[in-house]
C-alpha atoms as a PDB file:
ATOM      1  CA  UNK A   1       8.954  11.838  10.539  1.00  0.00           C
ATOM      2  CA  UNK A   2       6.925   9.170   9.015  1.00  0.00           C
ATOM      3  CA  UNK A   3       8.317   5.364   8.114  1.00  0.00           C
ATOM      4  CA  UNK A   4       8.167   2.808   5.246  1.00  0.00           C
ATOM      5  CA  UNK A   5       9.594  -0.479   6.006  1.00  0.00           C
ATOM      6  CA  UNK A   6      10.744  -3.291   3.631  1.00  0.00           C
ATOM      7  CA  UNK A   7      11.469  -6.584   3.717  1.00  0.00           C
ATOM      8  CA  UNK A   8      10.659  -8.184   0.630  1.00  0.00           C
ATOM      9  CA  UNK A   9      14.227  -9.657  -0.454  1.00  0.00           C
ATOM     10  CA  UNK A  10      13.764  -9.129  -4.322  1.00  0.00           C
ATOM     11  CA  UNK A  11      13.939  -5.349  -4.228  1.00  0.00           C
ATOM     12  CA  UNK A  12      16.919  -5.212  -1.740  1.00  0.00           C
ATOM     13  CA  UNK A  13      19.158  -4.599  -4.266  1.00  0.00           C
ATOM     14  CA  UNK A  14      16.990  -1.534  -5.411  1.00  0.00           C
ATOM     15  CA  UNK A  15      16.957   0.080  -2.465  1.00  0.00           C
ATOM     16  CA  UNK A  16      20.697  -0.417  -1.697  1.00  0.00           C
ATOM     17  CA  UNK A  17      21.714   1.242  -4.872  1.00  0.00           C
ATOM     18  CA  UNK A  18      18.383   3.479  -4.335  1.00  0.00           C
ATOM     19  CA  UNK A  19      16.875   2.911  -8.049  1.00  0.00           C
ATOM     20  CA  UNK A  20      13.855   2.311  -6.001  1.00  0.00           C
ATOM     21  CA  UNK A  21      11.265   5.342  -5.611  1.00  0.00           C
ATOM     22  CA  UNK A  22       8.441   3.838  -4.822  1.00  0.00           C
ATOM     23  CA  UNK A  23       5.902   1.484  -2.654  1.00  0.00           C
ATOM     24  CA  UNK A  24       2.838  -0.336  -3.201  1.00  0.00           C
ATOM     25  CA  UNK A  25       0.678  -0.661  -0.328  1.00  0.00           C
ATOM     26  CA  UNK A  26      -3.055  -1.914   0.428  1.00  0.00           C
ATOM     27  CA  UNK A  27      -5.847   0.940   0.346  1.00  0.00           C
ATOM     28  CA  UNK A  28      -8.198  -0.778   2.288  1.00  0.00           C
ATOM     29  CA  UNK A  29      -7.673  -2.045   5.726  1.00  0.00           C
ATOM     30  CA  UNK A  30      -9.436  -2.395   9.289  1.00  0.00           C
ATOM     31  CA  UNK A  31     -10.225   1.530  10.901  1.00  0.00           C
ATOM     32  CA  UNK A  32      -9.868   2.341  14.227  1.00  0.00           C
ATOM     33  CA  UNK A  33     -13.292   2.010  16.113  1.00  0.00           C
ATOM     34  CA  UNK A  34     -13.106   6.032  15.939  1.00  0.00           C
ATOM     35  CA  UNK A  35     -13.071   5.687  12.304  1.00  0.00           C
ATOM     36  CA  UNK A  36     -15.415   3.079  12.007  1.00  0.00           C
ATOM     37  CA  UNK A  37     -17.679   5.346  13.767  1.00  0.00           C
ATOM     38  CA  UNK A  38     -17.784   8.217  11.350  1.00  0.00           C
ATOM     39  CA  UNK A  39     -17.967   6.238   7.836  1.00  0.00           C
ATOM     40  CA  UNK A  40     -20.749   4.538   9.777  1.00  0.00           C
ATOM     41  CA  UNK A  41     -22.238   8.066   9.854  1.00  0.00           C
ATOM     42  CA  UNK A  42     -21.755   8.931   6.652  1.00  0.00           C
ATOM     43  CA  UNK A  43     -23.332   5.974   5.024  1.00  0.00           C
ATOM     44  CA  UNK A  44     -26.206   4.901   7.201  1.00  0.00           C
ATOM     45  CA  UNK A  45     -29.071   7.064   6.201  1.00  0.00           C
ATOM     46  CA  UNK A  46     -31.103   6.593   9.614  1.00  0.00           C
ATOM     47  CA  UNK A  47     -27.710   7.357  11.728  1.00  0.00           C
ATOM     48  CA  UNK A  48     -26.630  10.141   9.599  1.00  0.00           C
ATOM     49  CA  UNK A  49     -30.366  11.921   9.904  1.00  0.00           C
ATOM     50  CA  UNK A  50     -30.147  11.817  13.484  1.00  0.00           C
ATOM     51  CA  UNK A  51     -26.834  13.072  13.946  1.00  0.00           C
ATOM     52  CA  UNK A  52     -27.015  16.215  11.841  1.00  0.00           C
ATOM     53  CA  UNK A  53     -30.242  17.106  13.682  1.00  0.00           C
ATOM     54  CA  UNK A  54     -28.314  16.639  17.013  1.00  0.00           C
ATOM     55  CA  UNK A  55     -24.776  18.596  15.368  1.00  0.00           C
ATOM     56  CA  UNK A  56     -26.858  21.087  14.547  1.00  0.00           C
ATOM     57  CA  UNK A  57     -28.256  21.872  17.802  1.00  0.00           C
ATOM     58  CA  UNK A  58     -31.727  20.393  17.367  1.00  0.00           C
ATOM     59  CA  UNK A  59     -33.275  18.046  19.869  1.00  0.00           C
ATOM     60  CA  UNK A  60     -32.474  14.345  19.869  1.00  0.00           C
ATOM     61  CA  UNK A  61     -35.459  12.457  19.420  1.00  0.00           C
ATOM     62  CA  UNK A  62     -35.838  10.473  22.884  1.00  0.00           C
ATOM     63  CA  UNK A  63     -36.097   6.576  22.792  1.00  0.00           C
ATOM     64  CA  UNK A  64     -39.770   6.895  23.154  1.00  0.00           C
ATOM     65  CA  UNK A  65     -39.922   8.734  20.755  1.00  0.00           C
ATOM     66  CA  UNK A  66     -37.967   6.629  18.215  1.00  0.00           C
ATOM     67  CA  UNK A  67     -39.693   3.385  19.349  1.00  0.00           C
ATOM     68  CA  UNK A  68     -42.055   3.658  16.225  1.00  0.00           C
ATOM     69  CA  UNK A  69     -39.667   4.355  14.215  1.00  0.00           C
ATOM     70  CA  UNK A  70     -37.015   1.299  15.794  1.00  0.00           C
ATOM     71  CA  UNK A  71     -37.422  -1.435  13.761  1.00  0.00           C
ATOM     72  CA  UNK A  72     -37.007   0.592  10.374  1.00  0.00           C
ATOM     73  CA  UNK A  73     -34.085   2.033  12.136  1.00  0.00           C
ATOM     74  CA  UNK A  74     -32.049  -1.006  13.086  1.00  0.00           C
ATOM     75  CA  UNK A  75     -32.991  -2.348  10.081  1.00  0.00           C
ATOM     76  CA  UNK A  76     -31.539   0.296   7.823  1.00  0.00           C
ATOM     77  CA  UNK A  77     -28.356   0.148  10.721  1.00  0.00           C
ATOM     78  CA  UNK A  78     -27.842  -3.390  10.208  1.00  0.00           C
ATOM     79  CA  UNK A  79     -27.877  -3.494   6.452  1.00  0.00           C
ATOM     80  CA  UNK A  80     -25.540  -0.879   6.457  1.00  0.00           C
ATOM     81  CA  UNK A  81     -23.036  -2.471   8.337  1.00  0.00           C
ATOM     82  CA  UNK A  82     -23.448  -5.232   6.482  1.00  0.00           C
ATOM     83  CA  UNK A  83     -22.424  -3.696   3.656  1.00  0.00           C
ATOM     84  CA  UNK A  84     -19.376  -2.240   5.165  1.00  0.00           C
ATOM     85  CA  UNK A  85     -18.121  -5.519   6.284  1.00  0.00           C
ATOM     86  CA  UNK A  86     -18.266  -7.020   3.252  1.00  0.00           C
ATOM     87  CA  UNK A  87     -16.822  -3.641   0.796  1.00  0.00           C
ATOM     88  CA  UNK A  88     -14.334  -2.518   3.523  1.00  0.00           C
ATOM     89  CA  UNK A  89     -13.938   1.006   3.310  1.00  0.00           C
ATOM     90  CA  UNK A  90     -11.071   1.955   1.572  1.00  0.00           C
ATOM     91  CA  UNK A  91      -8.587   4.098   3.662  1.00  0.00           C
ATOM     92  CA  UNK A  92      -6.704   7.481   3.304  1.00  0.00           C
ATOM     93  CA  UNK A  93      -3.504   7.809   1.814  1.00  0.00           C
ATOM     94  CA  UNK A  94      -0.683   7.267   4.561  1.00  0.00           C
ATOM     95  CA  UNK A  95       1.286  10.256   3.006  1.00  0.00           C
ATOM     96  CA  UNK A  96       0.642  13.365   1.144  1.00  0.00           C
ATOM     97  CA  UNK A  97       3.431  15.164  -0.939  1.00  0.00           C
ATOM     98  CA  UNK A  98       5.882  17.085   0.460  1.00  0.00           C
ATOM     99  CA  UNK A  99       6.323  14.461   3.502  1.00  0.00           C
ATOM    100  CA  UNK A 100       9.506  13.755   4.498  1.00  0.00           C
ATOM    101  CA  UNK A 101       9.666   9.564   5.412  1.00  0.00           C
ATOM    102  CA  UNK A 102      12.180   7.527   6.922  1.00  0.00           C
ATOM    103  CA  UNK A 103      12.786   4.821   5.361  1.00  0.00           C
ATOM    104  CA  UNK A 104      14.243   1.119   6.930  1.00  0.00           C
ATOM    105  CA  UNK A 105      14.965  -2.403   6.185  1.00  0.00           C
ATOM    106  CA  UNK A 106      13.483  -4.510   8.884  1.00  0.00           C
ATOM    107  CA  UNK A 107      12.888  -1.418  10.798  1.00  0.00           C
ATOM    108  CA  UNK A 108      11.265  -3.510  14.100  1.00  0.00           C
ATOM    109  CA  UNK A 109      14.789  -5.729  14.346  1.00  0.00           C
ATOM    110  CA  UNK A 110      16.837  -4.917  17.554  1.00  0.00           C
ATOM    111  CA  UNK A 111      20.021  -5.363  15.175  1.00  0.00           C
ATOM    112  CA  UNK A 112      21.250  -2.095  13.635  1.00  0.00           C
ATOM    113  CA  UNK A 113      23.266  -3.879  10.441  1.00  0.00           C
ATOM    114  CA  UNK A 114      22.551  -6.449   7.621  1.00  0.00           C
ATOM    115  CA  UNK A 115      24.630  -8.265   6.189  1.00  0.00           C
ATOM    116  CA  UNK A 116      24.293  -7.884   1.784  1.00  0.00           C
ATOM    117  CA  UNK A 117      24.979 -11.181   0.830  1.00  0.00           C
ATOM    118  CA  UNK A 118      22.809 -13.353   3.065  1.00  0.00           C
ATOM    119  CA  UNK A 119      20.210 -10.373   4.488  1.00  0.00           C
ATOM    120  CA  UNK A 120      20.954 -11.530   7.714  1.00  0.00           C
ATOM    121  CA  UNK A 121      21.136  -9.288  11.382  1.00  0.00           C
ATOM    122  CA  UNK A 122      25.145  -9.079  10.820  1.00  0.00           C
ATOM    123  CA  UNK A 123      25.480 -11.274  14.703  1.00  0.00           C
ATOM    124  CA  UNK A 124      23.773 -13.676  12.652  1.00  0.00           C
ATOM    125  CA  UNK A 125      25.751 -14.234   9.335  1.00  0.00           C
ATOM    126  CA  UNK A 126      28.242 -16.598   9.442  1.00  0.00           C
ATOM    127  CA  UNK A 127      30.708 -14.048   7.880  1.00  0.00           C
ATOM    128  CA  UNK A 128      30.197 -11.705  10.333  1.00  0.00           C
ATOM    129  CA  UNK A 129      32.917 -11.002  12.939  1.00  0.00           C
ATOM    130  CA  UNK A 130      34.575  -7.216  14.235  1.00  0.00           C
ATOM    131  CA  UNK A 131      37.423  -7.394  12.431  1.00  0.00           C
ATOM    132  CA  UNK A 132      34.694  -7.674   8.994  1.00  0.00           C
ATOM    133  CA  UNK A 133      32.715  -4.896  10.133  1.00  0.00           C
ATOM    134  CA  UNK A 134      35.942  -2.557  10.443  1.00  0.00           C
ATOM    135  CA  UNK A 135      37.740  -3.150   7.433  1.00  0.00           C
ATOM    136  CA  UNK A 136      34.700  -4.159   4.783  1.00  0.00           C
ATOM    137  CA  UNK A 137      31.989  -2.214   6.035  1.00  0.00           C
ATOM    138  CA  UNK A 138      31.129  -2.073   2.606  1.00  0.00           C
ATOM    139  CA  UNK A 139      29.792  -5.557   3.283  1.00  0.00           C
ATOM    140  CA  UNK A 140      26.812  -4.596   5.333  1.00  0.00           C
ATOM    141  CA  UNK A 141      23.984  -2.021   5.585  1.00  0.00           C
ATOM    142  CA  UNK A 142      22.291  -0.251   7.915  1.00  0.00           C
ATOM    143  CA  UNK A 143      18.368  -1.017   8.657  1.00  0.00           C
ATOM    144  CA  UNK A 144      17.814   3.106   8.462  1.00  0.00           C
ATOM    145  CA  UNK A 145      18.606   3.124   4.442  1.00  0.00           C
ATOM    146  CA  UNK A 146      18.078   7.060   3.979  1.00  0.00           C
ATOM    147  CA  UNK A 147      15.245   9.206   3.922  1.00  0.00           C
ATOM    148  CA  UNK A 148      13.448  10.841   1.189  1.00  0.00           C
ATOM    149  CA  UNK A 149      10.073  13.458   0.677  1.00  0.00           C
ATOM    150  CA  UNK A 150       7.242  12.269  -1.324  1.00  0.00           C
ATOM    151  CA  UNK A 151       6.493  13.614  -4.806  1.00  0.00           C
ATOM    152  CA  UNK A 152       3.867  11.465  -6.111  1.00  0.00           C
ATOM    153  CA  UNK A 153       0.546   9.806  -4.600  1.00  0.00           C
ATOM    154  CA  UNK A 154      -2.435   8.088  -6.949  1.00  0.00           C
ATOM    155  CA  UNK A 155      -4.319   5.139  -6.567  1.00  0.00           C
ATOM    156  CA  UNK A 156      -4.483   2.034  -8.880  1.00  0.00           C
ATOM    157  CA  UNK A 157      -6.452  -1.340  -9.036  1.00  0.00           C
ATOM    158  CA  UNK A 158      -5.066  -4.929  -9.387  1.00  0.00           C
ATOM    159  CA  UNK A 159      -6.714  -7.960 -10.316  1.00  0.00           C
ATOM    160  CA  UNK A 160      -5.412 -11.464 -11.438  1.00  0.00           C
ATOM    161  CA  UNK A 161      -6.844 -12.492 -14.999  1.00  0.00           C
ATOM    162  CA  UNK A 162      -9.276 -15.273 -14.332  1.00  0.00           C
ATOM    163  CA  UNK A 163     -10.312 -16.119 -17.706  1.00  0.00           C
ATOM    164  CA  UNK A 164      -7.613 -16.112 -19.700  1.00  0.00           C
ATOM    165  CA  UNK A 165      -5.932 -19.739 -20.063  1.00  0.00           C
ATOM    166  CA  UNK A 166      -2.758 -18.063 -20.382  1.00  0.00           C
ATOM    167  CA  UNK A 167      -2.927 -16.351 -17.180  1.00  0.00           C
ATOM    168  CA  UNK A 168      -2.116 -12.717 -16.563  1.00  0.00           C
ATOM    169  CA  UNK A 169      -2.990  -9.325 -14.532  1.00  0.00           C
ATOM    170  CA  UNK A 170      -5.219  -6.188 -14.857  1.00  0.00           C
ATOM    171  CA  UNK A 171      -3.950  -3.053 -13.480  1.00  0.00           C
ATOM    172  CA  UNK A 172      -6.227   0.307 -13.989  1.00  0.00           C
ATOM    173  CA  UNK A 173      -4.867   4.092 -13.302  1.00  0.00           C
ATOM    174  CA  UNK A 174      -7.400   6.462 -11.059  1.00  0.00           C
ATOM    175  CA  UNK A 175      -6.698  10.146 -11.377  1.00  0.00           C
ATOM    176  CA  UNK A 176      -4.920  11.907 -10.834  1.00  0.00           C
ATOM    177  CA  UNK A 177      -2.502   9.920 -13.384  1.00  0.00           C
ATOM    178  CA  UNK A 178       1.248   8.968 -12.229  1.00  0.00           C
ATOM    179  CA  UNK A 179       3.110  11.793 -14.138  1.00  0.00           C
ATOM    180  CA  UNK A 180       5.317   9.505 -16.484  1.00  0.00           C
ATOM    181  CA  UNK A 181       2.517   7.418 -18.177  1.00  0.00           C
ATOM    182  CA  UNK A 182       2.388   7.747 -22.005  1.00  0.00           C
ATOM    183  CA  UNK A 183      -0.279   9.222 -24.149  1.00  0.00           C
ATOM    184  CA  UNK A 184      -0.496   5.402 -26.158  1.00  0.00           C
ATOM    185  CA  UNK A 185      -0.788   2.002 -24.862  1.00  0.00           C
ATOM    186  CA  UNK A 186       2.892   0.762 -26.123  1.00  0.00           C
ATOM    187  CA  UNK A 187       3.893  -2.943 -25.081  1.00  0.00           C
ATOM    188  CA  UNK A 188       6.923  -4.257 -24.103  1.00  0.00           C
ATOM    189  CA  UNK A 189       7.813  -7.968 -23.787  1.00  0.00           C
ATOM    190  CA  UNK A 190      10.437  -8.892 -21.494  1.00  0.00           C
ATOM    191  CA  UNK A 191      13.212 -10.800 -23.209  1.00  0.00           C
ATOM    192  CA  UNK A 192      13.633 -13.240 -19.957  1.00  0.00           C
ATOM    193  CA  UNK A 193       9.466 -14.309 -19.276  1.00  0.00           C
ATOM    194  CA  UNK A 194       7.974 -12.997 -22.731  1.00  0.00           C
ATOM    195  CA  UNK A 195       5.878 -11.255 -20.374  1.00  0.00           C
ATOM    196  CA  UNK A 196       4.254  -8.894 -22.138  1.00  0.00           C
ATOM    197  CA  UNK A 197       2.803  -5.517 -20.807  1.00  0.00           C
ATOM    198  CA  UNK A 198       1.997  -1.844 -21.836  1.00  0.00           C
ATOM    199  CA  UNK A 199       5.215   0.700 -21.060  1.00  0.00           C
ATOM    200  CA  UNK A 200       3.904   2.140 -18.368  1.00  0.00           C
ATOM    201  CA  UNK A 201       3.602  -0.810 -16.332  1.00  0.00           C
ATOM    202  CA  UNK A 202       6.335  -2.152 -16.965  1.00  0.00           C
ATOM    203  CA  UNK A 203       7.663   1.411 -15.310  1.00  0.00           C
ATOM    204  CA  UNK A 204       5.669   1.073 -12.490  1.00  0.00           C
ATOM    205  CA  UNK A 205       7.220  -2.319 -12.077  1.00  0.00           C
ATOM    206  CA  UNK A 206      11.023  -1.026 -12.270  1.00  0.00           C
ATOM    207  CA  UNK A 207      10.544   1.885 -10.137  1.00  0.00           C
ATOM    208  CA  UNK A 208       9.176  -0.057  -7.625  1.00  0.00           C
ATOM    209  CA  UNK A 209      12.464  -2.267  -7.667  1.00  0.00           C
ATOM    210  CA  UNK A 210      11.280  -5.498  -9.673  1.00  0.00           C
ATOM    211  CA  UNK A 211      12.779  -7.125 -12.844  1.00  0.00           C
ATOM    212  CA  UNK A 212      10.089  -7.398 -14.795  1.00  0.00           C
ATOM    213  CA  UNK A 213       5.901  -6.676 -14.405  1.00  0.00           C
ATOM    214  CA  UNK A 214       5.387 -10.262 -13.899  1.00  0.00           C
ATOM    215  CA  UNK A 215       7.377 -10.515 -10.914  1.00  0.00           C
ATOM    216  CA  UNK A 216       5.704  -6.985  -9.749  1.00  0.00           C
ATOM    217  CA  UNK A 217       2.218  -9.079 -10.393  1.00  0.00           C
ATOM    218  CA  UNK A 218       3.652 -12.201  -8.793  1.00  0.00           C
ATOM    219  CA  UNK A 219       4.989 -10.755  -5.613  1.00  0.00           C
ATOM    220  CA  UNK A 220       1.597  -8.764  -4.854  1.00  0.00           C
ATOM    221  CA  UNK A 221      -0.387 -11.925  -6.025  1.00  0.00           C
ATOM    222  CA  UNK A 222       1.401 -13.831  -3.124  1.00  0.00           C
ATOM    223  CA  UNK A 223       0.876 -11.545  -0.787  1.00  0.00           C
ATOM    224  CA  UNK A 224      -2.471  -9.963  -1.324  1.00  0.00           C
ATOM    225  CA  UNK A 225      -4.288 -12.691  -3.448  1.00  0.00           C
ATOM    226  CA  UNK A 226      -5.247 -10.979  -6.429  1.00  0.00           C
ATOM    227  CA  UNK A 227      -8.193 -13.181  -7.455  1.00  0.00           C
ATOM    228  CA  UNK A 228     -10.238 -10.118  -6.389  1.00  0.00           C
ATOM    229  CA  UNK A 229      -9.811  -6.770  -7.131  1.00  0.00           C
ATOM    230  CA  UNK A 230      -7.962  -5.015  -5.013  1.00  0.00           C
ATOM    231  CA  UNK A 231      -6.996  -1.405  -4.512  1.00  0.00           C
ATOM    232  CA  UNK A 232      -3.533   0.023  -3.859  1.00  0.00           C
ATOM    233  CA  UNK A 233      -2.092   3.210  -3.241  1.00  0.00           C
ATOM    234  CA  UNK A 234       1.254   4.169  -4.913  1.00  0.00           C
ATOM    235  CA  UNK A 235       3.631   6.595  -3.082  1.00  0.00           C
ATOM    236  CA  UNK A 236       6.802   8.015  -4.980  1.00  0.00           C
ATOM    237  CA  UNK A 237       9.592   9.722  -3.406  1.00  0.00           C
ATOM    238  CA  UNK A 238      12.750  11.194  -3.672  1.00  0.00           C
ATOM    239  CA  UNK A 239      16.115  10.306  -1.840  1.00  0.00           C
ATOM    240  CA  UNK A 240      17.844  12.580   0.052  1.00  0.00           C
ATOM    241  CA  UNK A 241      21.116  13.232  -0.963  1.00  0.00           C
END
């Protein structure tokens, strides 16, 4: 079964009380060299020619053959990996729907329970003793929080607002469309930041555990720098009862 891991301490409470149902993650990413390999194919012109001559059971022109033809070649190679260095490609989807995930709270700790109040291994909190952990288990967690099958997967892009003096984030929907977005752009100001935002971020935000969208936009800013555009895929899922 496949595994999403948290440890980003302002959804905690989401996921203990399981109001959250779903992750952001990064779309792009480094590919394994196997990878690499085949989007290499599929993108260099010169590479791609040769290989479906060769897949097809045609003869592979022999390096004499080629030496003509090599500096065009390497040129066209080199300029295409270029390119993919600098727009990495964007990876697959980790899940599909219908996959059932595990999903953990500092899944690669050696400790089994947390503690709720300080998120600390439970040898580590201060609180901690046997005697705690047999009469108010309800104090602490376990790092396995439940599991769950996914129901939802689309894409969307993120980018902090440069050019506004007042600051704030662009978010844009690619198809197929997360199934609770409205028909009309409706915004909603939260009361606490005067944040404002269309409804259906603002959804995104809360199902993904935050307060508000500008903490959603804050937290991914800090991680993943949003000063350039940056694609995500959004998985939703479905807790086990």
């Amino acid at each position: 079964m496949k595994t999403i891991n948290f440890s980003v301490v302002d959804i905690l409470p989401s996921l203990l009380d399981k109001t959250k149902s779903q992750v952001i993650e990064p779309a792009w990413g480094l590919l394994e060299d196997n990878e690499l390999f085949d989007e290499h194919i599929k993108r260099c012109p010169a590479c791609y020619a040769r290989y479906r001559i060769y897949e097809k059971g045609g003869r592979y022109p022999t390096n004499e053959e080629l030496e003509s033809e090599r500096g065009v070649i390497n040129k066209i190679c080199n300029e295409t990996a270029k390119y993919m260095q600098e727009n990495p490609p964007i990876k697959p989807p980790r899940f599909k729907v219908e996959d059932k995930v595990k999903l953990y709270w500092n899944q690669r700790s050696k400790y089994e329970w947390f503690c709720k109040c300080c998120r600390e291994e439970s040898n580590k909190c201060k609180t901690y003793s046997n005697l705690i952990e047999k009469y108010y288990p309800e104090l602490f967690f376990n790092k396995q929080l439940g599991t769950g099958v996914i129901i939802e997967v689309f894409e969307i892009g993120m980018s902090k607002e440069l050019q506004n003096p007042r600051g704030g984030y662009n978010i844009s929907f690619s198809c197929p469309f997360p199934k609770d977005m409205t028909e009309s752009i409706k915004l909603v100001t939260d009361k606490e930041t005067n944040f404002t935002t269309t409804e259906d971020i603002y959804k995104l935000a809360k199902r993904d555990g935050f307060q508000s969208a500008e903490q959603m936009f804050n937290k991914l800013d800090e991680m993943y720098d949003l000063a350039e555009g940056k694609k995500f895929y959004v998985y939703r899922w479905k807790w086990d009862k």
